[in-house]
Protein backbone atom coordinates (compact mmCIF):
# COMPACT_ATOMS: atom_id res chain seq x y z
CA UNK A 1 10.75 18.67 -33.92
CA UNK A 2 13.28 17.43 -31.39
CA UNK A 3 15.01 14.18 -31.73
CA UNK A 4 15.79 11.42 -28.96
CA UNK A 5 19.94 10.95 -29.89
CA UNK A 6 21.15 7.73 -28.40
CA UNK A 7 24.47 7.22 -27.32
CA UNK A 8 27.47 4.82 -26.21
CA UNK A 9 29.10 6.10 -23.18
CA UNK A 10 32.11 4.47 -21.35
CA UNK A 11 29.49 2.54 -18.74
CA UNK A 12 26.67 1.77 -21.26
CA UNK A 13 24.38 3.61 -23.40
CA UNK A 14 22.26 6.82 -22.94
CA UNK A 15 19.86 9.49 -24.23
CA UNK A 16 19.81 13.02 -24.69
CA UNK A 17 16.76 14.94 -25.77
CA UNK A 18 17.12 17.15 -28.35
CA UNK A 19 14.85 20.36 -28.87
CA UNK A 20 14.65 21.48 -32.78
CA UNK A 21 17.40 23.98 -32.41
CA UNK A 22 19.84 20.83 -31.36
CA UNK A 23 20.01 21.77 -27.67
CA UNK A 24 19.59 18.99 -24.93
CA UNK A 25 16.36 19.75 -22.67
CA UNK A 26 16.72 16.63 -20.84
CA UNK A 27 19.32 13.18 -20.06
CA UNK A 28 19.30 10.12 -19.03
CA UNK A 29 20.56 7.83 -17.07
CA UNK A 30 23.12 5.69 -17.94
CA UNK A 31 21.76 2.02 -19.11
CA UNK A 32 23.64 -1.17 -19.12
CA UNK A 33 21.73 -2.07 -23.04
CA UNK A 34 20.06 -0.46 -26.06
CA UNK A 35 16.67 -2.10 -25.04
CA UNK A 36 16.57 -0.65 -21.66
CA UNK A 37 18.07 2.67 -23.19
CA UNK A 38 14.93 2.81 -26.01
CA UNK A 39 12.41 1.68 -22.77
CA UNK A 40 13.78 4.81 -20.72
CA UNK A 41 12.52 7.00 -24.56
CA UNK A 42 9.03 5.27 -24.42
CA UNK A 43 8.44 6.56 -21.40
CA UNK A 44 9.81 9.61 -21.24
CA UNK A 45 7.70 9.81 -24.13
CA UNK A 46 4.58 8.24 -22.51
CA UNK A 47 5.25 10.15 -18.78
CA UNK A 48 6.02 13.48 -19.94
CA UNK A 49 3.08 15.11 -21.55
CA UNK A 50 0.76 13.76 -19.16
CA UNK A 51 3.21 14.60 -15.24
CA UNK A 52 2.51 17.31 -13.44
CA UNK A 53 5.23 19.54 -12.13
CA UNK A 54 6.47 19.49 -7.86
CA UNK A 55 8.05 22.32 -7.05
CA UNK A 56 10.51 21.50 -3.80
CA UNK A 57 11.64 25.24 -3.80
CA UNK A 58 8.77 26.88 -2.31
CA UNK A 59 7.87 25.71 1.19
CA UNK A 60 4.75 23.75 2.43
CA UNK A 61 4.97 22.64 -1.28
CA UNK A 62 1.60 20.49 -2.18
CA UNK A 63 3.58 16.29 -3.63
CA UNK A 64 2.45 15.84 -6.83
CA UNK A 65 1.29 11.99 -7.73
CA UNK A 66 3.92 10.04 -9.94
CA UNK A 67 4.17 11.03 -13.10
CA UNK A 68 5.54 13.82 -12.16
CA UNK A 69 8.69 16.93 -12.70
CA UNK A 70 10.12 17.57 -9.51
CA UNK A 71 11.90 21.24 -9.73
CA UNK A 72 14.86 21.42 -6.65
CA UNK A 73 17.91 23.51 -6.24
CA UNK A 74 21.05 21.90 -5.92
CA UNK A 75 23.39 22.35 -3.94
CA UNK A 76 25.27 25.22 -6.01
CA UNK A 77 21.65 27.03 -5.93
CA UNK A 78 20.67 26.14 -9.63
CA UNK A 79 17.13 25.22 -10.74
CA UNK A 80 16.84 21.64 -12.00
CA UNK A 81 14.13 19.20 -13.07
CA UNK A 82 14.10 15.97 -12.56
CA UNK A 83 11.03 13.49 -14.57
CA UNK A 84 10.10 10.40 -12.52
CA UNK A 85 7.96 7.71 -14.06
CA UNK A 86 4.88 6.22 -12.36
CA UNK A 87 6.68 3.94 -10.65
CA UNK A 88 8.89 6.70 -9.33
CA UNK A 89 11.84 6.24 -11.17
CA UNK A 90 13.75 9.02 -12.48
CA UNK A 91 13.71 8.58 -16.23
CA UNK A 92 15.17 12.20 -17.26
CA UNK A 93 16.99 15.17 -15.84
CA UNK A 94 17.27 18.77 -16.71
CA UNK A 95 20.79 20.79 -16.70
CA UNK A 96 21.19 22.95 -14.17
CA UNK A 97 19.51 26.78 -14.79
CA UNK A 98 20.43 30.04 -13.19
CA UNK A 99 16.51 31.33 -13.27
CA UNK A 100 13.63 29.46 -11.96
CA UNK A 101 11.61 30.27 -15.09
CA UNK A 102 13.80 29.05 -17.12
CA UNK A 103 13.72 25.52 -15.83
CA UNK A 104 9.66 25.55 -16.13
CA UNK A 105 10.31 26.64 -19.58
CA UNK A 106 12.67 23.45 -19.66
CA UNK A 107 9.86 20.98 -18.33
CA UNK A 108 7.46 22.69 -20.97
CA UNK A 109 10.07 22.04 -23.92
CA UNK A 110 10.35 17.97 -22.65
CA UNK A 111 6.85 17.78 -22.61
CA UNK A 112 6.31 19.27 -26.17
CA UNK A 113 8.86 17.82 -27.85
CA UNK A 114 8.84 14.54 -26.33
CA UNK A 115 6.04 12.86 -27.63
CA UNK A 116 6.76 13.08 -31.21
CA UNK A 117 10.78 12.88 -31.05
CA UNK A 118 12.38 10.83 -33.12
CA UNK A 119 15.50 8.60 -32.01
CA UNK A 120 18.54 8.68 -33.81
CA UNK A 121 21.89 6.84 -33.10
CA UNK A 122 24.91 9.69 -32.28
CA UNK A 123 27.39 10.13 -34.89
């Protein structure tokens, strides 16, 4: 099961999702306190299973209603998600992936995994 692991940074306090085998399928923004930092994991939590997923890189693309994974390419031509809430907030982010497939298979990891994580405090 994957794990919600919350962490001080230099500007605040964080989260990184966590699939089972310990790697990070999606991050946060950086919050200015713990409360807002655990509201950002509810939902994440609450948005994720239910968003459907935007996907800027083909053109004419149809917008997807908030909640919802927009898939881009930045600017160095790697696949990345972004989750925004209903309000249209971006609440997590994907890394950056060389192959479009493997970024759906990122969104698809966030939404199974979120839902049940657990949060931990880093180490």
């Amino acid at each position: 099961m994957g794990k919600f692991v919350v962490k001080n940074v230099a500007t605040g306090i964080k989260f990184d999702l966590k699939a089972a085998n310990g790697e990070v399928i999606a991050t946060s923004e950086v919050y200015s306190g713990k409360e807002a930092c655990l509201n950002g994991i509810e939902s994440v939590r609450k948005n994720a299973p239910v968003s459907s997923v935007e996907d800027q890189t083909v053109e004419g693309f149809a917008e997807e209603k908030h909640p919802k994974f927009e898939v881009y390419q930045d600017k160095a031509g790697e696949y990345r998600f972004r989750l925004k809430a209903t309000n249209g907030q971006i609440i997590a982010v994907g890394e950056g992936y060389t192959a479009k497939a493997s970024c759906m298979n990122g969104i698809e990891s966030v939404k199974k995994n979120a839902p049940e994580a657990s949060v931990v405090e880093a180490e």
